[in-house]
PDB file of N, CA and C in Angstrom:
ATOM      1  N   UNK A   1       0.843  -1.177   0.000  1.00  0.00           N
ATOM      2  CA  UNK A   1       0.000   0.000   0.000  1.00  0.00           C
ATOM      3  C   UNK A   1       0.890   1.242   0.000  1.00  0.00           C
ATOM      4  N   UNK A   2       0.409   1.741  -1.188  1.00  0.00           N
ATOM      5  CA  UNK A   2       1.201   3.607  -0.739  1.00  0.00           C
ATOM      6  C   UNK A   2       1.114   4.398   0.553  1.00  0.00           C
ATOM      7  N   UNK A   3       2.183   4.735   0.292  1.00  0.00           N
ATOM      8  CA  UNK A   3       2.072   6.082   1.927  1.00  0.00           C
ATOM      9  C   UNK A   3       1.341   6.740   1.977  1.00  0.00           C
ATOM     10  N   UNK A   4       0.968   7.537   0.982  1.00  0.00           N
ATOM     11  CA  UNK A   4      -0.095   8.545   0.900  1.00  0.00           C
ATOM     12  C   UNK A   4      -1.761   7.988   1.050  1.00  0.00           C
ATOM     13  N   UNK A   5      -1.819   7.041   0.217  1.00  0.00           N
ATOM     14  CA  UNK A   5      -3.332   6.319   0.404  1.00  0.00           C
ATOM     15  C   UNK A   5      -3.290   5.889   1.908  1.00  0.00           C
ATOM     16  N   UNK A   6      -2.637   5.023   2.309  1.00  0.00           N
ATOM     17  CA  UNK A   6      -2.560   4.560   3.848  1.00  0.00           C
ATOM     18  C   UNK A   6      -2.726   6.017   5.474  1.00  0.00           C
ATOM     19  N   UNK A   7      -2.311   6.936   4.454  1.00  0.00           N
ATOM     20  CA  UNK A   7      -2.079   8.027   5.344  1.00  0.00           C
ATOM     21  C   UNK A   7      -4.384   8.797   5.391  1.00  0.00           C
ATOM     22  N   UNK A   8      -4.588   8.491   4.261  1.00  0.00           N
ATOM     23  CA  UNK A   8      -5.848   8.932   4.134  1.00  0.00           C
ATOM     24  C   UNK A   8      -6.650   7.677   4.540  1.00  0.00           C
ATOM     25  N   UNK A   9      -6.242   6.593   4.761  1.00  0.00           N
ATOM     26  CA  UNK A   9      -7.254   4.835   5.003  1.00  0.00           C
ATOM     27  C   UNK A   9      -7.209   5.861   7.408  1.00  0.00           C
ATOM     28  N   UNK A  10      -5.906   5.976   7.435  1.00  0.00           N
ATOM     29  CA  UNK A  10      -5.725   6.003   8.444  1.00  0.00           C
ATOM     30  C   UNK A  10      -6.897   7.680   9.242  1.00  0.00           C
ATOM     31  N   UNK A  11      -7.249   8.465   8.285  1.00  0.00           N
ATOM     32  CA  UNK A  11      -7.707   9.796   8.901  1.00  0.00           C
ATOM     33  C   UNK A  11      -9.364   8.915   8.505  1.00  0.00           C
ATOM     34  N   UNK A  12      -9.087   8.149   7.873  1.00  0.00           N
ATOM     35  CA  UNK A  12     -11.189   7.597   7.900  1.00  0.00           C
ATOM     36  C   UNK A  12     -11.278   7.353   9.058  1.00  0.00           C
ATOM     37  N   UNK A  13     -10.442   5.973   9.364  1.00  0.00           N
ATOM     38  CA  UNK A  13     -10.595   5.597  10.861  1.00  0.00           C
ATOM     39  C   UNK A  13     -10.950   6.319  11.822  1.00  0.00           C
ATOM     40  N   UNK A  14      -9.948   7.125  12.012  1.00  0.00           N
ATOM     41  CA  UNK A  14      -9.782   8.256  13.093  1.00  0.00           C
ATOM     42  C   UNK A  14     -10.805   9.094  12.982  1.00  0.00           C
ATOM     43  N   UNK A  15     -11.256   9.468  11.866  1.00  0.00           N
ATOM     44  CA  UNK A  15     -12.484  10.052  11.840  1.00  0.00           C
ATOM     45  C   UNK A  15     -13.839   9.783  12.273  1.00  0.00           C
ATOM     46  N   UNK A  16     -13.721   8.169  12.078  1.00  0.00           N
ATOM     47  CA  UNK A  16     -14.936   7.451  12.093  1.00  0.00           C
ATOM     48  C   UNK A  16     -15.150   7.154  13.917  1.00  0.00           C
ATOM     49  N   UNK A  17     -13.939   6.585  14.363  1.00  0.00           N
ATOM     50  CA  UNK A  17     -13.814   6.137  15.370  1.00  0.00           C
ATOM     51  C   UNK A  17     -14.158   7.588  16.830  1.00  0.00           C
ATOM     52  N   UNK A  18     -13.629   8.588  16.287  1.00  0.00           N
ATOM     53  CA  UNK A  18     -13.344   9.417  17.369  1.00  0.00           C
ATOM     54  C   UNK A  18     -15.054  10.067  17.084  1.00  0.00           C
ATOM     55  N   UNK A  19     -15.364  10.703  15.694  1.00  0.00           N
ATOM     56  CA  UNK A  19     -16.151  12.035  15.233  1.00  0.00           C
ATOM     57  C   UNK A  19     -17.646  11.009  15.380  1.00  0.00           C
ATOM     58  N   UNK A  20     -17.681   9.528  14.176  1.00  0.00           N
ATOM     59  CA  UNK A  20     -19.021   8.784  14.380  1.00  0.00           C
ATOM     60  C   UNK A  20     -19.395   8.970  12.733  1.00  0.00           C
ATOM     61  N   UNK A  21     -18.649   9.533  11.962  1.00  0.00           N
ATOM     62  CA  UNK A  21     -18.773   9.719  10.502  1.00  0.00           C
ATOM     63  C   UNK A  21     -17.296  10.298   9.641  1.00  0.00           C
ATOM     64  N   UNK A  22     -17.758  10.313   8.211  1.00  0.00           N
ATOM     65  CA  UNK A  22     -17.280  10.637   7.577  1.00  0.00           C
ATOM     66  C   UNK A  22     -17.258  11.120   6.007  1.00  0.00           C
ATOM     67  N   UNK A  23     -17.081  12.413   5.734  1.00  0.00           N
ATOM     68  CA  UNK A  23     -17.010  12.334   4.343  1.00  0.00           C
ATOM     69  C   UNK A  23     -16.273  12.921   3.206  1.00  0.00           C
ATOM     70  N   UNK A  24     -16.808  12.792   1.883  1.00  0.00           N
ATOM     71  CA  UNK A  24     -15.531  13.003   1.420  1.00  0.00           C
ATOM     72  C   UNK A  24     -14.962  14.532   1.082  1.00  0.00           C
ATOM     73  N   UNK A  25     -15.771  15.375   1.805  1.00  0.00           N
ATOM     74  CA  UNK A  25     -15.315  16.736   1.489  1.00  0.00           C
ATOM     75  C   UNK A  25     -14.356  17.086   2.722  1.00  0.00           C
ATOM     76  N   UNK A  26     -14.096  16.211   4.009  1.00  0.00           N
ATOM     77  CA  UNK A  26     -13.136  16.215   4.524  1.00  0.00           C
ATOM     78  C   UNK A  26     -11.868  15.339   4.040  1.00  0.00           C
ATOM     79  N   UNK A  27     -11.827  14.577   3.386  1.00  0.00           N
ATOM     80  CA  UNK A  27     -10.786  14.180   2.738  1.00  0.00           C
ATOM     81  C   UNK A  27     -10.378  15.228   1.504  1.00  0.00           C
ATOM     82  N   UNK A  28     -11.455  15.507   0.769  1.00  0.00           N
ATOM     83  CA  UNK A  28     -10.571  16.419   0.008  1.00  0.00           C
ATOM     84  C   UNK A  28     -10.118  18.347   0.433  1.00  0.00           C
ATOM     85  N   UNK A  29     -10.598  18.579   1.703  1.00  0.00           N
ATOM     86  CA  UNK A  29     -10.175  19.838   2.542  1.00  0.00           C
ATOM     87  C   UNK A  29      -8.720  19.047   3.061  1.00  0.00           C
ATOM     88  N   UNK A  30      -8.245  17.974   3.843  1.00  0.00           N
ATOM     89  CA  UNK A  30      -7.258  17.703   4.123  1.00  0.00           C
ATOM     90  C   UNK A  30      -6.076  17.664   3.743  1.00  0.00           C
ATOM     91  N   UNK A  31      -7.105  17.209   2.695  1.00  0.00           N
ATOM     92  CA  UNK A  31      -5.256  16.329   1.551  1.00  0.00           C
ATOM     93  C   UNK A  31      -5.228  17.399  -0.220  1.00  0.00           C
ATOM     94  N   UNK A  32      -6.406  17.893   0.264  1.00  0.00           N
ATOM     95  CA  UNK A  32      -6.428  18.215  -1.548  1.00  0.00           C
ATOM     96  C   UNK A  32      -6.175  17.506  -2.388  1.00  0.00           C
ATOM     97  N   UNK A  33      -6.791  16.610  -1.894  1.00  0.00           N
ATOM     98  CA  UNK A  33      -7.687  16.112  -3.450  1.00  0.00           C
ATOM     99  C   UNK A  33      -8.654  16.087  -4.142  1.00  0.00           C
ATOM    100  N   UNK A  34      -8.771  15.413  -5.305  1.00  0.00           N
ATOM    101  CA  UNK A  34     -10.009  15.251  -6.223  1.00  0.00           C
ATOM    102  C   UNK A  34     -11.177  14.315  -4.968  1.00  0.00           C
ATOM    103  N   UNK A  35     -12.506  14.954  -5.992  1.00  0.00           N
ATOM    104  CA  UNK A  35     -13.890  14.408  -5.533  1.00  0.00           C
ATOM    105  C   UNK A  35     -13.063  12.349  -5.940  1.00  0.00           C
ATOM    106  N   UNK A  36     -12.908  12.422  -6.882  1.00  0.00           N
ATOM    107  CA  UNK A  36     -13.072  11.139  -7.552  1.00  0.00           C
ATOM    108  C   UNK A  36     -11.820  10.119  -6.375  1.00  0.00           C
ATOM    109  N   UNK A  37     -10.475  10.732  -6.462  1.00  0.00           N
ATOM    110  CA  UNK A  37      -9.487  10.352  -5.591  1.00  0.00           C
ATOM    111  C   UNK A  37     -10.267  10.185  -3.987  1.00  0.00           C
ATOM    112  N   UNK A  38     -11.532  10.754  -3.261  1.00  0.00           N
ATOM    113  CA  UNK A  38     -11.629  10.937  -1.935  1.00  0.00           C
ATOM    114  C   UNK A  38     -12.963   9.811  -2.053  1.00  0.00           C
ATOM    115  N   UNK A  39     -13.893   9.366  -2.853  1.00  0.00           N
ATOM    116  CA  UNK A  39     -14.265   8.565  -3.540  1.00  0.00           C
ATOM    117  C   UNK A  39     -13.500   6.965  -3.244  1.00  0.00           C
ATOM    118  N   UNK A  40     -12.473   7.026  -3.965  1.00  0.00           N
ATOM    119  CA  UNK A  40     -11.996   5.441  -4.082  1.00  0.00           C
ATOM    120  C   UNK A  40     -11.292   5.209  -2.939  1.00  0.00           C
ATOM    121  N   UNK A  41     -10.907   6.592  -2.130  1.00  0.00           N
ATOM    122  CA  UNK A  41     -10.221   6.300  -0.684  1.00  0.00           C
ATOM    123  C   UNK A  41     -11.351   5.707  -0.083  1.00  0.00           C
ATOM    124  N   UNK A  42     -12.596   6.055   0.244  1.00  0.00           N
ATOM    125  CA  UNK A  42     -13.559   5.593   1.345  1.00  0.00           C
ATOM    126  C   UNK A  42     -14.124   3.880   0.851  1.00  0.00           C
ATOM    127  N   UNK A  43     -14.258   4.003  -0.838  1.00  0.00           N
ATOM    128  CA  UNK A  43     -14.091   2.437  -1.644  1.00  0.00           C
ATOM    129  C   UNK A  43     -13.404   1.313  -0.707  1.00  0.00           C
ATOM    130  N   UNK A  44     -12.135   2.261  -1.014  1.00  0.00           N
ATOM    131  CA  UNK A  44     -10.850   1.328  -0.210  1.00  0.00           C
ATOM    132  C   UNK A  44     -10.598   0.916   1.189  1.00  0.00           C
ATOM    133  N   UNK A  45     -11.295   1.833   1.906  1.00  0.00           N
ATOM    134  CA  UNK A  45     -11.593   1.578   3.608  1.00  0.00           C
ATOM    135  C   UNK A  45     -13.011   0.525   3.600  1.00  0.00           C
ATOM    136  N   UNK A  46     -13.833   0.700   3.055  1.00  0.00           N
ATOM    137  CA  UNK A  46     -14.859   0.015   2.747  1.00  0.00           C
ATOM    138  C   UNK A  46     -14.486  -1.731   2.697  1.00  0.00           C
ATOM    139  N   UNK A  47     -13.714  -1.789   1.384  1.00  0.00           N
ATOM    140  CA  UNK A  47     -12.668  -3.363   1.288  1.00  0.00           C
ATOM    141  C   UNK A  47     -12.243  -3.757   2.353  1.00  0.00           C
ATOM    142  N   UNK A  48     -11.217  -3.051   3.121  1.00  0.00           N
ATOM    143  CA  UNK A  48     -10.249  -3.421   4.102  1.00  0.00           C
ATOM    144  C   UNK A  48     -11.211  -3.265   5.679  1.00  0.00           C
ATOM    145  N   UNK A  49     -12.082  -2.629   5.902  1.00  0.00           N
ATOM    146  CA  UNK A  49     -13.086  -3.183   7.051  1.00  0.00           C
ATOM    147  C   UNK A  49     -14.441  -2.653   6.787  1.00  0.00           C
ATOM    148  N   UNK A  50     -14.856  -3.954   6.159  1.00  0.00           N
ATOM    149  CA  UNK A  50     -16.433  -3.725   5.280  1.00  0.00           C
ATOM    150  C   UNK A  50     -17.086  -3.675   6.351  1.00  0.00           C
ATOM    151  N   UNK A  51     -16.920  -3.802   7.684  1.00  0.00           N
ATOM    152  CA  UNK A  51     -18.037  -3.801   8.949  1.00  0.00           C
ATOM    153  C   UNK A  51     -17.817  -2.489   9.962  1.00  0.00           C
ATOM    154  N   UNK A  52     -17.166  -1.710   9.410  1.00  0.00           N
ATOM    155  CA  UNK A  52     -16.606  -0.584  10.012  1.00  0.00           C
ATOM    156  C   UNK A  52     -18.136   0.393   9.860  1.00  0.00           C
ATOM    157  N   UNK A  53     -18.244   0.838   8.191  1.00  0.00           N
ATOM    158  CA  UNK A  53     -19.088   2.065   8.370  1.00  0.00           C
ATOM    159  C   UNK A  53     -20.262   1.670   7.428  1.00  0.00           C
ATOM    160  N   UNK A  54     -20.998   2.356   7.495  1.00  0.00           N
ATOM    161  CA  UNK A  54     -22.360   2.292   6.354  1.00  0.00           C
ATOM    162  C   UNK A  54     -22.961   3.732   6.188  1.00  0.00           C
ATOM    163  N   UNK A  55     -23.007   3.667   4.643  1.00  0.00           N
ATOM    164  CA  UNK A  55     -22.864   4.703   3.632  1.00  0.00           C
ATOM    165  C   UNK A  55     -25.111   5.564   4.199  1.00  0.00           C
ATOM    166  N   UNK A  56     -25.130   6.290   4.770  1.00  0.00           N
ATOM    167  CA  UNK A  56     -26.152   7.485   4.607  1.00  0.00           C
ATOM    168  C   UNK A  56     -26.106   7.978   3.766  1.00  0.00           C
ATOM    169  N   UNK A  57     -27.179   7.688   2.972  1.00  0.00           N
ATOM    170  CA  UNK A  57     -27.428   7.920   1.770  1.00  0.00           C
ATOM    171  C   UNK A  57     -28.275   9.506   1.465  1.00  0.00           C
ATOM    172  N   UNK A  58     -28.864   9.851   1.765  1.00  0.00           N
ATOM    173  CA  UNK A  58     -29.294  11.133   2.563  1.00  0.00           C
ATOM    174  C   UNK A  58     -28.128  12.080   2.594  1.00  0.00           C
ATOM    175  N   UNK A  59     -27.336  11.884   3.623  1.00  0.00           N
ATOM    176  CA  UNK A  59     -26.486  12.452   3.944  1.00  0.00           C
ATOM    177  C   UNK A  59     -25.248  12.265   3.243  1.00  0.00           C
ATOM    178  N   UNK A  60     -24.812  11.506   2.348  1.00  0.00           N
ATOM    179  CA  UNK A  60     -23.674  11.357   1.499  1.00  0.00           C
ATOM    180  C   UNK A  60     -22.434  11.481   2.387  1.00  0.00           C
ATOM    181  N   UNK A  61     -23.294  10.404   3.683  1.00  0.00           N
ATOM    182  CA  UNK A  61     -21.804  10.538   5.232  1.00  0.00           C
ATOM    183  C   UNK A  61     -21.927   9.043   5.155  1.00  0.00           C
ATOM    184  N   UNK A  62     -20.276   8.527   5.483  1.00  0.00           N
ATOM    185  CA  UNK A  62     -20.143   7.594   6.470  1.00  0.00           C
ATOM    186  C   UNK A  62     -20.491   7.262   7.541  1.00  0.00           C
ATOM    187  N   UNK A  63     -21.040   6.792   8.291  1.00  0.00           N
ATOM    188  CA  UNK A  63     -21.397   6.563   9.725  1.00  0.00           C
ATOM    189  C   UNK A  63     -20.955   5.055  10.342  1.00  0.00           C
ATOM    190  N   UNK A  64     -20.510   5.581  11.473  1.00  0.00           N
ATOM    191  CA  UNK A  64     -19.530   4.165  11.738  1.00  0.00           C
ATOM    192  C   UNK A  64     -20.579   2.846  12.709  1.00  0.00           C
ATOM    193  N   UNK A  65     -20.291   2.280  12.151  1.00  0.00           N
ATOM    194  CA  UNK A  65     -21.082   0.761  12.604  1.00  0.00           C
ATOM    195  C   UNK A  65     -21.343   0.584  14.075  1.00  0.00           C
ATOM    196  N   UNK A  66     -22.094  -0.156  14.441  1.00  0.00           N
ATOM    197  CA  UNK A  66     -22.097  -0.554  16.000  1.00  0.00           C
ATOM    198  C   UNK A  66     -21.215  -1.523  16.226  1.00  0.00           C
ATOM    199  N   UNK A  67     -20.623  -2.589  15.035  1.00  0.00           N
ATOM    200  CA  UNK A  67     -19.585  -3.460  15.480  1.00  0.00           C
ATOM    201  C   UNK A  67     -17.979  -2.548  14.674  1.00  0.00           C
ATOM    202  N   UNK A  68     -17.971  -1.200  15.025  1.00  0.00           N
ATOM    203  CA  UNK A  68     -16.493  -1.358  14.181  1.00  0.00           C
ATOM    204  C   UNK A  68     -15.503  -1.106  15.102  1.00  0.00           C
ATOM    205  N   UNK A  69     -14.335  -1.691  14.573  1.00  0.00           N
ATOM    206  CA  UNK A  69     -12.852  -1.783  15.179  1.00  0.00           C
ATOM    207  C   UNK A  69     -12.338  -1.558  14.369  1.00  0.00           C
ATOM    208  N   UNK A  70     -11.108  -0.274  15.154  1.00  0.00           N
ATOM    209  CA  UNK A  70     -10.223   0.516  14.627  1.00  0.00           C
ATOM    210  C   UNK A  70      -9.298  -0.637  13.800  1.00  0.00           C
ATOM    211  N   UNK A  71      -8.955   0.098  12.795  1.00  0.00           N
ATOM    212  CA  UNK A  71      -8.314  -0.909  11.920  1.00  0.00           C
ATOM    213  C   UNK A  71      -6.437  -0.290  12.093  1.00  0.00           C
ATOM    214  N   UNK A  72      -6.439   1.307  12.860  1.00  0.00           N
ATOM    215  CA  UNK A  72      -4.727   1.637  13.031  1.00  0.00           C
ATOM    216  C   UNK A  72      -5.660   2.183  14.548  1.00  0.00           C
ATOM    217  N   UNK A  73      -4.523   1.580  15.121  1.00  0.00           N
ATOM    218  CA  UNK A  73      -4.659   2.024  16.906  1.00  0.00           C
ATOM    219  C   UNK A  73      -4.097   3.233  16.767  1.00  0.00           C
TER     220      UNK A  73
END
């Protein structure tokens, strides 16, 4: 895994875990990036702990699961 992607897998978490959501206009205020790049980051957290968050659809937020565990302590 790249540094940079891993560095944005790691601010979902933290986001999710500490805040209770997430989305992608804080990934792209952080890091500056593209809509599309902040997109395949949350894709990619999605893969690596599919029981973490579920997508509000409404709200176009992450919201973190009742069973999720931090995936970086």
């Amino acid at each position: 895994m790249k540094y940079a992607l891993e560095q944005r897998l790691r601010l979902i978490d933290f986001l999710l875990h500490h805040y209770g959501s997430v989305a992608r206009v804080e990934l792209m205020d952080y890091f500056g990036i593209e809509q599309a790049t902040a997109t395949r980051d949350l894709l990619a957290y999605r893969e690596l702990a599919p029981n973490n968050a579920v997508l509000n659809q409404s709200t176009k937020r992450y919201i973190k699961a009742e069973n999720f565990k931090r995936v970086w302590e």
